[in-house]
PDB file of N, CA and C in Angstrom:
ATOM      1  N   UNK A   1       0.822  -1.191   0.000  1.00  0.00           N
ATOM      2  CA  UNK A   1       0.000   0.000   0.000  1.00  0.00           C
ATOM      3  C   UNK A   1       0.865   1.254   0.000  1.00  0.00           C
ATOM      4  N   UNK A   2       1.787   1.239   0.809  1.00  0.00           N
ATOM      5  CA  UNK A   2       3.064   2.464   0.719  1.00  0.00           C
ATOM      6  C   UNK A   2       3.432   2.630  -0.426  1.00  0.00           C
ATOM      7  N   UNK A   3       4.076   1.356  -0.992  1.00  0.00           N
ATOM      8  CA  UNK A   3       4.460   1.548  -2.748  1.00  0.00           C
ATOM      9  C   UNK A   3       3.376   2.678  -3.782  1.00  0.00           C
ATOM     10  N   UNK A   4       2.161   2.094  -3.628  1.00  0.00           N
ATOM     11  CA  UNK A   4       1.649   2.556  -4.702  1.00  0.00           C
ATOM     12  C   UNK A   4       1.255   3.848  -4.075  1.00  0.00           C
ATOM     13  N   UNK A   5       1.021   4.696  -2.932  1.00  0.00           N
ATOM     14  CA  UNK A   5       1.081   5.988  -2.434  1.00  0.00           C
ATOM     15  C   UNK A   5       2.104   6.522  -3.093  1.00  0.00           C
ATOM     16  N   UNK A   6       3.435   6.126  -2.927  1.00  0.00           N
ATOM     17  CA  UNK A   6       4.971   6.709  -3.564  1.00  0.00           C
ATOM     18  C   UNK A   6       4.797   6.453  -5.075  1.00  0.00           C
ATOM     19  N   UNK A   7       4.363   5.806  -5.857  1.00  0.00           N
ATOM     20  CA  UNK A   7       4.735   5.532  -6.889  1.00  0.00           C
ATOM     21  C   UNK A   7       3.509   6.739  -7.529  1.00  0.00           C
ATOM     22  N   UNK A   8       2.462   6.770  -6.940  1.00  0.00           N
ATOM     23  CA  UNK A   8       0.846   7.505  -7.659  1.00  0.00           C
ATOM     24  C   UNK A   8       1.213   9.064  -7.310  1.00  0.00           C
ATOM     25  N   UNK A   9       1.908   8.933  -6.235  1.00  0.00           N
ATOM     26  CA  UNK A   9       2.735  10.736  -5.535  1.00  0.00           C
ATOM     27  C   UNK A   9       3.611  11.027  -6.401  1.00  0.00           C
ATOM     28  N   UNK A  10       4.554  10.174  -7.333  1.00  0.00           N
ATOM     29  CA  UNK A  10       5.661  10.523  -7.911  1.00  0.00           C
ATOM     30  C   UNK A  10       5.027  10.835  -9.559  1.00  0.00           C
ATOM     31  N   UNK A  11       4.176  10.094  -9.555  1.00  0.00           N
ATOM     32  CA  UNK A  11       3.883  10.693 -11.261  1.00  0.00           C
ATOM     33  C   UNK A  11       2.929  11.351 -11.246  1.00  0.00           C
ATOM     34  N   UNK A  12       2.217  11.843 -10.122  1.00  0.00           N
ATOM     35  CA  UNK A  12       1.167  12.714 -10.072  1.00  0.00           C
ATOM     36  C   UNK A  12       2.107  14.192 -10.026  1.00  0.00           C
ATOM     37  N   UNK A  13       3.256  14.083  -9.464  1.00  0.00           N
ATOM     38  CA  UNK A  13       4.430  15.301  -9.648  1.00  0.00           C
ATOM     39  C   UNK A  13       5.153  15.483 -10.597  1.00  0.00           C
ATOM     40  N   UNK A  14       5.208  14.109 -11.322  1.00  0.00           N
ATOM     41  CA  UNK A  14       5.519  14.876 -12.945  1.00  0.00           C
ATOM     42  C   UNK A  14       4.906  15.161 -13.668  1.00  0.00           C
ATOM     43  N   UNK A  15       3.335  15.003 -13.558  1.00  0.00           N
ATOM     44  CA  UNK A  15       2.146  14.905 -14.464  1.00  0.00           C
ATOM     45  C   UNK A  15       1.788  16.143 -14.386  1.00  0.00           C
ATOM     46  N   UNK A  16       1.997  17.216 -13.104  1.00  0.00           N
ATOM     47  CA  UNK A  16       1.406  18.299 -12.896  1.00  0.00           C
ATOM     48  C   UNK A  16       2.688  19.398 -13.340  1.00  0.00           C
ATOM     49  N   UNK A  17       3.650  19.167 -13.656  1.00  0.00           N
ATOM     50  CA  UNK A  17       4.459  20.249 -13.782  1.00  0.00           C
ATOM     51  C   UNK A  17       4.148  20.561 -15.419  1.00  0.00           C
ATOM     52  N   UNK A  18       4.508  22.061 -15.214  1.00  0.00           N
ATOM     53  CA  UNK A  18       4.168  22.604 -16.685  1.00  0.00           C
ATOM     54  C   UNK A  18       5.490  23.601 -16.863  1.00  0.00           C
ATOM     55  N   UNK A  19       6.154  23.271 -17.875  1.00  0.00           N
ATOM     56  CA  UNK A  19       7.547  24.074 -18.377  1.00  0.00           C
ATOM     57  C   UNK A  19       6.900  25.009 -19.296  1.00  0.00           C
ATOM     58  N   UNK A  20       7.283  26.437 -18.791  1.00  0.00           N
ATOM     59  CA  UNK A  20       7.262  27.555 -20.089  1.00  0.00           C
ATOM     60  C   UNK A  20       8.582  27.804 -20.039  1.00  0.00           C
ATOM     61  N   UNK A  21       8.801  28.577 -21.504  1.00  0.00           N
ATOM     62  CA  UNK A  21      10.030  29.405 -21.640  1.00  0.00           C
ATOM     63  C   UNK A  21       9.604  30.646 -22.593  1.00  0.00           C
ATOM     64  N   UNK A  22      10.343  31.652 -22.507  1.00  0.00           N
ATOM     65  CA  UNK A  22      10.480  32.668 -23.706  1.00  0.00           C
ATOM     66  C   UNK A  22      11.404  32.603 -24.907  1.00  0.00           C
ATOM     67  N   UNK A  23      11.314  32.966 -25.880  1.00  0.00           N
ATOM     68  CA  UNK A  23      12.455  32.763 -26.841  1.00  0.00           C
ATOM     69  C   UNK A  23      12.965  34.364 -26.818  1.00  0.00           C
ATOM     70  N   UNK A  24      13.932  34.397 -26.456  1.00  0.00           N
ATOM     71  CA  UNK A  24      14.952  35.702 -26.592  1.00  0.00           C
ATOM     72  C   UNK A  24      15.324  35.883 -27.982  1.00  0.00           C
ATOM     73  N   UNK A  25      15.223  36.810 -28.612  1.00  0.00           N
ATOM     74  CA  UNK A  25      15.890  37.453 -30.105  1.00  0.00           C
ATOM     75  C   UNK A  25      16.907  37.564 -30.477  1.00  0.00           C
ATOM     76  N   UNK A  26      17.387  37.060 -30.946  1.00  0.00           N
ATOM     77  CA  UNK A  26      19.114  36.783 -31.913  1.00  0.00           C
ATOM     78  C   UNK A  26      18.982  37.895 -31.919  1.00  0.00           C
ATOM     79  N   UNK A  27      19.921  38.629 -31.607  1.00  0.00           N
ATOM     80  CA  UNK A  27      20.724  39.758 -31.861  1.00  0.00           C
ATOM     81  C   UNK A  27      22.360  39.591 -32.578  1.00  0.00           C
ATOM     82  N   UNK A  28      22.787  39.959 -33.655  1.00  0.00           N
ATOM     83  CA  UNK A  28      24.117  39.842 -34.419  1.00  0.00           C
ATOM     84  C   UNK A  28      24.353  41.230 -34.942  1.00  0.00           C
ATOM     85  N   UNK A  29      25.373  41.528 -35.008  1.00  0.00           N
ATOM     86  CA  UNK A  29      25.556  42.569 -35.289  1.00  0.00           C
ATOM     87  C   UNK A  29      25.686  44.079 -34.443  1.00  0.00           C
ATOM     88  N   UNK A  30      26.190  43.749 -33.282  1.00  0.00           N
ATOM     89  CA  UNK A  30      25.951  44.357 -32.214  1.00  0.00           C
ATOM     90  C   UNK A  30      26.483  46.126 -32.342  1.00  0.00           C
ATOM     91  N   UNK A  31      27.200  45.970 -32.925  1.00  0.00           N
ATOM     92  CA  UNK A  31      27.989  47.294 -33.138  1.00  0.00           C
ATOM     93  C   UNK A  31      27.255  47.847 -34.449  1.00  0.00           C
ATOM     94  N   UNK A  32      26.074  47.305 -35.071  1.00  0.00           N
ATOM     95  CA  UNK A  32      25.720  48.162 -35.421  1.00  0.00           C
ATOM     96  C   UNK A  32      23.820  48.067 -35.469  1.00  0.00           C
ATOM     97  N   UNK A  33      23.567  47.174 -34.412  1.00  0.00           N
ATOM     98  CA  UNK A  33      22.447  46.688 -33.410  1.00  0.00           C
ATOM     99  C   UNK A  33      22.745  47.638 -32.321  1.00  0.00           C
ATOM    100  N   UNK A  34      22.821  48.222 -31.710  1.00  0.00           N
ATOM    101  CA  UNK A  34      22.795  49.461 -30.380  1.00  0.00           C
ATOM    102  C   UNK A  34      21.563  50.079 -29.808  1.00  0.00           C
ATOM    103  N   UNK A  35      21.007  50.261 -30.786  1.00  0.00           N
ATOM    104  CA  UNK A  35      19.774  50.921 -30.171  1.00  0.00           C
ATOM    105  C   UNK A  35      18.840  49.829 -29.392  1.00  0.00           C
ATOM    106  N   UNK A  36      18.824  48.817 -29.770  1.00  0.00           N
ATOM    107  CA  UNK A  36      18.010  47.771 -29.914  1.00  0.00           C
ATOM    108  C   UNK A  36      18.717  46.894 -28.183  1.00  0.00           C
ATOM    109  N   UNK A  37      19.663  46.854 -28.318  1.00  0.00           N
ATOM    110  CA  UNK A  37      20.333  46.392 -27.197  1.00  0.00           C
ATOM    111  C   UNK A  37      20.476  47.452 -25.625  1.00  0.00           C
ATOM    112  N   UNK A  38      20.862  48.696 -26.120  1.00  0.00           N
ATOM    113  CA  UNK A  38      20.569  50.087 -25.354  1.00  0.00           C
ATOM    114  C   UNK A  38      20.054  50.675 -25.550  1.00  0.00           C
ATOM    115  N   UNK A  39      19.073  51.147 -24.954  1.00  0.00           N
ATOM    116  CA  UNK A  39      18.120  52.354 -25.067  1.00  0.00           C
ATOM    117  C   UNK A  39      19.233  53.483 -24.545  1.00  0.00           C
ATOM    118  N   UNK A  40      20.231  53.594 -23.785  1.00  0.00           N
ATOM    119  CA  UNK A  40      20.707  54.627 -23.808  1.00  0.00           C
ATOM    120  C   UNK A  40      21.492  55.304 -25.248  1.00  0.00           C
ATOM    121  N   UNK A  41      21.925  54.630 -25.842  1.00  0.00           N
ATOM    122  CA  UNK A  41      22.883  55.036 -27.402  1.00  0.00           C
ATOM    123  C   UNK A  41      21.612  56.054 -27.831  1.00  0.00           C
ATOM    124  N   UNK A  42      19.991  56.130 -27.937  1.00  0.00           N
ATOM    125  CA  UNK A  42      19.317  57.505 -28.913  1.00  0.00           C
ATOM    126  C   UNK A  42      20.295  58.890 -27.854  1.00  0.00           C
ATOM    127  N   UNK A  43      20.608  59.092 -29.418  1.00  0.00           N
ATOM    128  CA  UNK A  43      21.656  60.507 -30.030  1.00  0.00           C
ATOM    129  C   UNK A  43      22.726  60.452 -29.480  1.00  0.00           C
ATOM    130  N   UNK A  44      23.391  59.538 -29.385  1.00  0.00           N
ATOM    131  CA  UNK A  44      24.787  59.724 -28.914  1.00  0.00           C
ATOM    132  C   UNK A  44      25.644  59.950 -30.127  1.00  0.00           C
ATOM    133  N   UNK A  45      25.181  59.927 -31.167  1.00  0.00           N
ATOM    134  CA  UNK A  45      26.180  60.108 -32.373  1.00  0.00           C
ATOM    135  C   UNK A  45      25.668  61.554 -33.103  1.00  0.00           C
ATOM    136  N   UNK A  46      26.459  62.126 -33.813  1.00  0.00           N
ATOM    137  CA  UNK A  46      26.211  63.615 -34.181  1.00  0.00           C
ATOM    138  C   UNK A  46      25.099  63.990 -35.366  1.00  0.00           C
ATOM    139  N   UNK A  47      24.755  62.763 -35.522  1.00  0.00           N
ATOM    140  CA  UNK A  47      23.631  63.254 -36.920  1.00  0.00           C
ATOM    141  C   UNK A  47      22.257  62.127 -37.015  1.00  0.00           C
ATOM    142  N   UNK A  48      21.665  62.028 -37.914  1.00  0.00           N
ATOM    143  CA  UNK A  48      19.861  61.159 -37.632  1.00  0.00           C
ATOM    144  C   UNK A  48      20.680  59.849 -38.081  1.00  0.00           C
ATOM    145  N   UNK A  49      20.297  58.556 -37.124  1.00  0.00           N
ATOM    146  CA  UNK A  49      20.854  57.100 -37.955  1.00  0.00           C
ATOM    147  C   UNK A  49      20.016  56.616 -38.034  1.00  0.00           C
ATOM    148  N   UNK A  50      20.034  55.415 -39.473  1.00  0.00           N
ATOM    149  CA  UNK A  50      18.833  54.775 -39.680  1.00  0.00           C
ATOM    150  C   UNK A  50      19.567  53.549 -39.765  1.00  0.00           C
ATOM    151  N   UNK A  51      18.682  52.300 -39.112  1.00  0.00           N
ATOM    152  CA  UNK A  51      19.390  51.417 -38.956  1.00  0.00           C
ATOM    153  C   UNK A  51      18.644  49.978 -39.450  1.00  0.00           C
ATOM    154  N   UNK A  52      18.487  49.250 -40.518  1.00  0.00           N
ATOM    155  CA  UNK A  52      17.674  47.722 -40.307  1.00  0.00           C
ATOM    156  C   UNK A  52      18.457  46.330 -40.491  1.00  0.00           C
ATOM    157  N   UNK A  53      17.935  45.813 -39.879  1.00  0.00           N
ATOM    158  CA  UNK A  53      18.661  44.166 -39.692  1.00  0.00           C
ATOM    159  C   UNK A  53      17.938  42.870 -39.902  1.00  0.00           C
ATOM    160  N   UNK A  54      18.269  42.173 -40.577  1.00  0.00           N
ATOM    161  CA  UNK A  54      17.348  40.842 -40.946  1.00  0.00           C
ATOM    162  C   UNK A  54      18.105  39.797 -40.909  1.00  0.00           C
ATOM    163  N   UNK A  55      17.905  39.270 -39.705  1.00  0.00           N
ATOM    164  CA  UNK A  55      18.582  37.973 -39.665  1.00  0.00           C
ATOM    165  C   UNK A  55      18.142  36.656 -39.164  1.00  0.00           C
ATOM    166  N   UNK A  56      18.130  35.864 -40.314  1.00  0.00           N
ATOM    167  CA  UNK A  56      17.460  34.521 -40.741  1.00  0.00           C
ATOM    168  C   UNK A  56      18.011  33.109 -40.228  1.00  0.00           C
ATOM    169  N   UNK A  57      17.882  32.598 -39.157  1.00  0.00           N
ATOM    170  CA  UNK A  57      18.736  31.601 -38.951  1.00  0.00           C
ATOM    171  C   UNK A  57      17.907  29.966 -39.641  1.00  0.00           C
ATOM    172  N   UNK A  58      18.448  29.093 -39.915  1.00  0.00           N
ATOM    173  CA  UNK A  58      18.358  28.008 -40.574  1.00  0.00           C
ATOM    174  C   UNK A  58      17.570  28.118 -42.023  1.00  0.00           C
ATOM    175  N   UNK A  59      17.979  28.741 -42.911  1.00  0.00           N
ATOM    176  CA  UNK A  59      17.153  29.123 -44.040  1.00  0.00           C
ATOM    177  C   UNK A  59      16.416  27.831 -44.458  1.00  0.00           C
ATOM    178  N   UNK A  60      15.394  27.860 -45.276  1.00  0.00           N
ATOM    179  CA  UNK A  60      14.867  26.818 -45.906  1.00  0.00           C
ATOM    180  C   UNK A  60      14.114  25.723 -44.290  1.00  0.00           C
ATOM    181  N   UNK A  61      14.646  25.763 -43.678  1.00  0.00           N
ATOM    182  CA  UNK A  61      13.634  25.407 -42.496  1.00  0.00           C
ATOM    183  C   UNK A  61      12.188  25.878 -42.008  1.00  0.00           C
ATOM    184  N   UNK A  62      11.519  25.165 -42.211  1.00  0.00           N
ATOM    185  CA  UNK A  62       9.883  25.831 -41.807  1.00  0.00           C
ATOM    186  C   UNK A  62      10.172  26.032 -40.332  1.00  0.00           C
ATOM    187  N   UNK A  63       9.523  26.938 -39.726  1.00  0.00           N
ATOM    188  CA  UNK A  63       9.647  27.817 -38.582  1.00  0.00           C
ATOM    189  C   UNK A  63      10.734  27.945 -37.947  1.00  0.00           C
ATOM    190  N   UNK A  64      11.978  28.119 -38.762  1.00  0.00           N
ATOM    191  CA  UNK A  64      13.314  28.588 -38.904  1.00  0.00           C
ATOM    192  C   UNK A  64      13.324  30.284 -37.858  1.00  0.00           C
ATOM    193  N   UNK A  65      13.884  30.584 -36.702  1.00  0.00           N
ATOM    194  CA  UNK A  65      13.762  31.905 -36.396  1.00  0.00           C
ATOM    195  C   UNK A  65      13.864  32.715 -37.263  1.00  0.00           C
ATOM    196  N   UNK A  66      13.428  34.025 -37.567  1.00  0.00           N
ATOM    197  CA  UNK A  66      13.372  35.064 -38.130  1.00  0.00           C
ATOM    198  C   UNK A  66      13.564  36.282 -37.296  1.00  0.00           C
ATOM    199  N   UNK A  67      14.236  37.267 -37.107  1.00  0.00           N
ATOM    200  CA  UNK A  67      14.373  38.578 -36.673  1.00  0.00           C
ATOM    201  C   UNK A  67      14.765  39.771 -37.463  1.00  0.00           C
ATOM    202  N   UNK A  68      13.688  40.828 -37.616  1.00  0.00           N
ATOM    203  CA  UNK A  68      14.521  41.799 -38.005  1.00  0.00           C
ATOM    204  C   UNK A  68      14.287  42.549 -37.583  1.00  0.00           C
ATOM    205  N   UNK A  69      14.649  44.112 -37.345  1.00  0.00           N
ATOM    206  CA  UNK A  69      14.625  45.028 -36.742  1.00  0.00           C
ATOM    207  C   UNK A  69      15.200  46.447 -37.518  1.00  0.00           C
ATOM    208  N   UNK A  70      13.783  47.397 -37.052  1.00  0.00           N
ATOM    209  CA  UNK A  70      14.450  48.761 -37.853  1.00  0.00           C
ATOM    210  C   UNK A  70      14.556  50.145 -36.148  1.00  0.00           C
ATOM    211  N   UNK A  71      15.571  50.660 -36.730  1.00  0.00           N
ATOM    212  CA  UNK A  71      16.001  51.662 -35.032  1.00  0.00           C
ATOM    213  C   UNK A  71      16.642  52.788 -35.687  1.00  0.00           C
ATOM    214  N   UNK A  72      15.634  53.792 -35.431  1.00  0.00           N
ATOM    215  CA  UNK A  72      16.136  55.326 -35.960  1.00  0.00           C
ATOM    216  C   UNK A  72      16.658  56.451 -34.657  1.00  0.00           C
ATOM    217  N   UNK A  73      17.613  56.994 -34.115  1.00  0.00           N
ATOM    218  CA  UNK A  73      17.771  57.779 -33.614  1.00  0.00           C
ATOM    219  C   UNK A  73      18.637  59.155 -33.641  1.00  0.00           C
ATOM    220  N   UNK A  74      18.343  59.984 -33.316  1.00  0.00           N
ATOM    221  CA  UNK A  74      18.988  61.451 -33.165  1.00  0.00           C
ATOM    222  C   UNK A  74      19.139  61.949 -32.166  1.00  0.00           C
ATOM    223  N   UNK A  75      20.206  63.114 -31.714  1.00  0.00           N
ATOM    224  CA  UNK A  75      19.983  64.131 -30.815  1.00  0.00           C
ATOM    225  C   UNK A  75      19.336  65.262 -31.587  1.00  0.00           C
ATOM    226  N   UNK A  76      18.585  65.980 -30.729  1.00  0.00           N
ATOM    227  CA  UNK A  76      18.002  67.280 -30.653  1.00  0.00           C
ATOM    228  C   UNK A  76      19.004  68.349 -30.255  1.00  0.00           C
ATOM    229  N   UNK A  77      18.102  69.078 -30.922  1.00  0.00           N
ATOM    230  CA  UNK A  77      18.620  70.512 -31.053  1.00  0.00           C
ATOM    231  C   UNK A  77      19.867  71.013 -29.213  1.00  0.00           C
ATOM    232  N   UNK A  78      19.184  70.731 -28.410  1.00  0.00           N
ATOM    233  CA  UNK A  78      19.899  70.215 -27.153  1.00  0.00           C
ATOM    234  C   UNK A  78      21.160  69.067 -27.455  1.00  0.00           C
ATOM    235  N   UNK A  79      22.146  69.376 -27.056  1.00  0.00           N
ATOM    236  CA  UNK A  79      22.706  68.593 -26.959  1.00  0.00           C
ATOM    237  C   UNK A  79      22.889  67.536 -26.072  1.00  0.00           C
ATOM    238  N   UNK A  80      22.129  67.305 -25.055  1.00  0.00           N
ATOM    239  CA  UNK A  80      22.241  66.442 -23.947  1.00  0.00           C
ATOM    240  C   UNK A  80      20.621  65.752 -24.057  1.00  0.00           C
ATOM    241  N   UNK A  81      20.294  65.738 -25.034  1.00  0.00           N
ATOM    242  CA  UNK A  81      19.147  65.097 -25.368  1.00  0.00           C
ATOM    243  C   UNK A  81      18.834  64.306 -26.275  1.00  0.00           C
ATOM    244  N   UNK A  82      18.540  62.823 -26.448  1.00  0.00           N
ATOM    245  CA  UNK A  82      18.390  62.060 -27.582  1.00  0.00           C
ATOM    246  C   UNK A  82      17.165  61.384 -27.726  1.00  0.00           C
ATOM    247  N   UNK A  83      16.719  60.994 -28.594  1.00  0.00           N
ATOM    248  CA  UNK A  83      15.634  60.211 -29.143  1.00  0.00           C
ATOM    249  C   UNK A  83      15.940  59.609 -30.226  1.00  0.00           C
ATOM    250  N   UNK A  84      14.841  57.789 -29.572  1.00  0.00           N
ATOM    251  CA  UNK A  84      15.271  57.009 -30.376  1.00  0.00           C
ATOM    252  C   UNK A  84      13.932  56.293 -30.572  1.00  0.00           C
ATOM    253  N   UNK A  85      14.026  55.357 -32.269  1.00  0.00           N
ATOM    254  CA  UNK A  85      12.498  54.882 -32.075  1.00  0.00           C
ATOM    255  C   UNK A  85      13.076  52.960 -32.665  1.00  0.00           C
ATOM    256  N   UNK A  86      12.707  52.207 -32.579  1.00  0.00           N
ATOM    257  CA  UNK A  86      12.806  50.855 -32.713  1.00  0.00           C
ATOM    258  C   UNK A  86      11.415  50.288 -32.899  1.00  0.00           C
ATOM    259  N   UNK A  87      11.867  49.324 -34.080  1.00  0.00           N
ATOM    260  CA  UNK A  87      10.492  48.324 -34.234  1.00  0.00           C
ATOM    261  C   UNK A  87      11.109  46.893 -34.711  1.00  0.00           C
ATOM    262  N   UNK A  88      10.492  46.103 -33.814  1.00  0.00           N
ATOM    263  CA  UNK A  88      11.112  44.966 -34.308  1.00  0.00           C
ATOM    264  C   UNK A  88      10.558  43.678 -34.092  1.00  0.00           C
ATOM    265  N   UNK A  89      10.847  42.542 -35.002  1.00  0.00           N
ATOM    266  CA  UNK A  89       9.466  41.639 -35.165  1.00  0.00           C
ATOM    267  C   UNK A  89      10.231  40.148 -35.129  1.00  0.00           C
ATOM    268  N   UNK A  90       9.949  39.099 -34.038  1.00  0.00           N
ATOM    269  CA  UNK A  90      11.184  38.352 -34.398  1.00  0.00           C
ATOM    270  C   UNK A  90      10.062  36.977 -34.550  1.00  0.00           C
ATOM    271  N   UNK A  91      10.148  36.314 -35.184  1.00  0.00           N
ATOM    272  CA  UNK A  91       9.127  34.898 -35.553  1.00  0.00           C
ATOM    273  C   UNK A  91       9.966  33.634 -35.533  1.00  0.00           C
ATOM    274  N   UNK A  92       9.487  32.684 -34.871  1.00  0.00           N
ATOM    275  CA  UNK A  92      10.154  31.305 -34.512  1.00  0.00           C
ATOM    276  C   UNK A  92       8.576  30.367 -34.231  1.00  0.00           C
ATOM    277  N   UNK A  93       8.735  29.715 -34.565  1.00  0.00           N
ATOM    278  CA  UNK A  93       7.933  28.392 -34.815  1.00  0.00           C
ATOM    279  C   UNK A  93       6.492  29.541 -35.449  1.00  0.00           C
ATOM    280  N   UNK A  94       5.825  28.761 -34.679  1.00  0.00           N
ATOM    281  CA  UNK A  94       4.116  29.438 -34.836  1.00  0.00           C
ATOM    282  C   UNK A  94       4.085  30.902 -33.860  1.00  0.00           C
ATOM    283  N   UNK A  95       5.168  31.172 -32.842  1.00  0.00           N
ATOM    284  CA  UNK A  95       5.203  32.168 -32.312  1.00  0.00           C
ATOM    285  C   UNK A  95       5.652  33.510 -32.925  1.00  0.00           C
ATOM    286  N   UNK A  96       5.021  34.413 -33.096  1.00  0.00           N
ATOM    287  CA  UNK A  96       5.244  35.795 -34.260  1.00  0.00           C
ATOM    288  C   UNK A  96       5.288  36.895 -32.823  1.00  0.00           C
ATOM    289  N   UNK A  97       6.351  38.019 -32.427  1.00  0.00           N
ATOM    290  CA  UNK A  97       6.390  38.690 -31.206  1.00  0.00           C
ATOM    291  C   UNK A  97       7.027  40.155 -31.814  1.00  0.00           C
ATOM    292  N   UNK A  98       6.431  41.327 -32.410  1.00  0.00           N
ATOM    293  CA  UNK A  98       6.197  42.517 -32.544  1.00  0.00           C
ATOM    294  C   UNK A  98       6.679  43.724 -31.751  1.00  0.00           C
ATOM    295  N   UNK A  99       6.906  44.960 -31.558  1.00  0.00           N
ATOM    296  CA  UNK A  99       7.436  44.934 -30.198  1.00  0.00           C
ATOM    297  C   UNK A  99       7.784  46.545 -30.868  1.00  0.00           C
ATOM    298  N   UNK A 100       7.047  47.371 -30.311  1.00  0.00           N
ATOM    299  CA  UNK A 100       7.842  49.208 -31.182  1.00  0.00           C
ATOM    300  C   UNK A 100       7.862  49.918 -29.730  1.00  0.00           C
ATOM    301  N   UNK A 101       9.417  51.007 -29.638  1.00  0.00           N
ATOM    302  CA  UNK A 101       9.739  51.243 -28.890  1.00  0.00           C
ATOM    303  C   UNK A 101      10.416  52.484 -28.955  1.00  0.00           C
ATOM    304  N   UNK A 102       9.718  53.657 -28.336  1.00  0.00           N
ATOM    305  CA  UNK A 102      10.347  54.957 -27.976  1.00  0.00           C
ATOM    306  C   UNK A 102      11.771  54.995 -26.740  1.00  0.00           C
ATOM    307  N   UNK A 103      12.605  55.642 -27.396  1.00  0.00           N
ATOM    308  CA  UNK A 103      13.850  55.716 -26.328  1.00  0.00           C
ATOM    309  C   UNK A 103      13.782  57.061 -26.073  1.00  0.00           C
ATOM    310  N   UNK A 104      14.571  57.759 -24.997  1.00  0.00           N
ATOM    311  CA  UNK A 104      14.825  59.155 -24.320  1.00  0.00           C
ATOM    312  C   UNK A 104      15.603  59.133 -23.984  1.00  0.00           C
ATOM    313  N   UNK A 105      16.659  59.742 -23.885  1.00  0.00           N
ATOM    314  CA  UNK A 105      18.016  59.824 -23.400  1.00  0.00           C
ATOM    315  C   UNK A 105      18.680  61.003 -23.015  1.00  0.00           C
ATOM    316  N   UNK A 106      19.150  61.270 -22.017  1.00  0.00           N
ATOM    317  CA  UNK A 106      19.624  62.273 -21.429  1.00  0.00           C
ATOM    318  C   UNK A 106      21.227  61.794 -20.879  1.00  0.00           C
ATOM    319  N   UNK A 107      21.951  62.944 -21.887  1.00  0.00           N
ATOM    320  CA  UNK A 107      23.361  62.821 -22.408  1.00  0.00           C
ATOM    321  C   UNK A 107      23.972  63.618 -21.395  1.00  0.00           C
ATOM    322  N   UNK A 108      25.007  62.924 -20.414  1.00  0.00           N
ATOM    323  CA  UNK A 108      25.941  63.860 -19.728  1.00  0.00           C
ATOM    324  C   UNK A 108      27.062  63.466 -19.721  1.00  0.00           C
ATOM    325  N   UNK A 109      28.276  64.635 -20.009  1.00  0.00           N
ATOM    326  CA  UNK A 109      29.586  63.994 -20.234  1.00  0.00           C
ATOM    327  C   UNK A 109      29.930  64.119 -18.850  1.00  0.00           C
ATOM    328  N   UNK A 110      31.294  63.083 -18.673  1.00  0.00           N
ATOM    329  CA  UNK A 110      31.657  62.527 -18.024  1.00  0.00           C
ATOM    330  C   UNK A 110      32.972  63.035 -18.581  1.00  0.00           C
ATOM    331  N   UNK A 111      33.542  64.094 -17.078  1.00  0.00           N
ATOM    332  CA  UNK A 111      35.341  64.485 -17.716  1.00  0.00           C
ATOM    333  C   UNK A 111      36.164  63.473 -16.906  1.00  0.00           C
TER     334      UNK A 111
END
């Protein structure tokens, strides 16, 4: 009678567990991926950047990840002020995850 208590307890505890995960977004290209990785980089550079990235891992594979991403930012007329905008869409299996994003940044040098 103990046995089958332990044995009906033990798969009733694997029967009830439920595993999620998230899939995190390939990011490549990092150095010229920035915005996307930091929200601090909107306007750290002296003029408007436009930036897009498409990167395809296992081609020819059905629900092969997909990521790409577009990230525009500038400083303003202020110099200690930046804005940045990101949109980016990354697809893996049947899961499709969208995602647009205002940055603000407030620039102080450091002597």
């Amino acid at each position: 009678m103990k046995t089958i208590k332990l044995f009906t307890a033990l798969v009733l505890s694997f029967v009830s567990f439920s595993l999620t995960a998230q899939q995190i977004p390939m990011y490549t290209h990092y150095m010229d991926n920035t915005l996307v990785v930091n929200p601090a980089y909107a306007g750290s550079r002296d003029a408007l950047t436009i930036t897009a990235i498409n990167r395809a891992q296992w081609v020819d594979f059905k629900g092969a990840p997909v990521t790409q991403s577009i990230t525009m930012h500038t400083p303003l007329l202020n110099e200690h002020i930046g804005l940045g905008f990101s949109l980016m869409n990354d697809k893996i299996g049947p899961s499709n995850n969208t995602s647009v994003v205002f940055d603000y940044a407030f620039i102080i040098e450091i002597i």
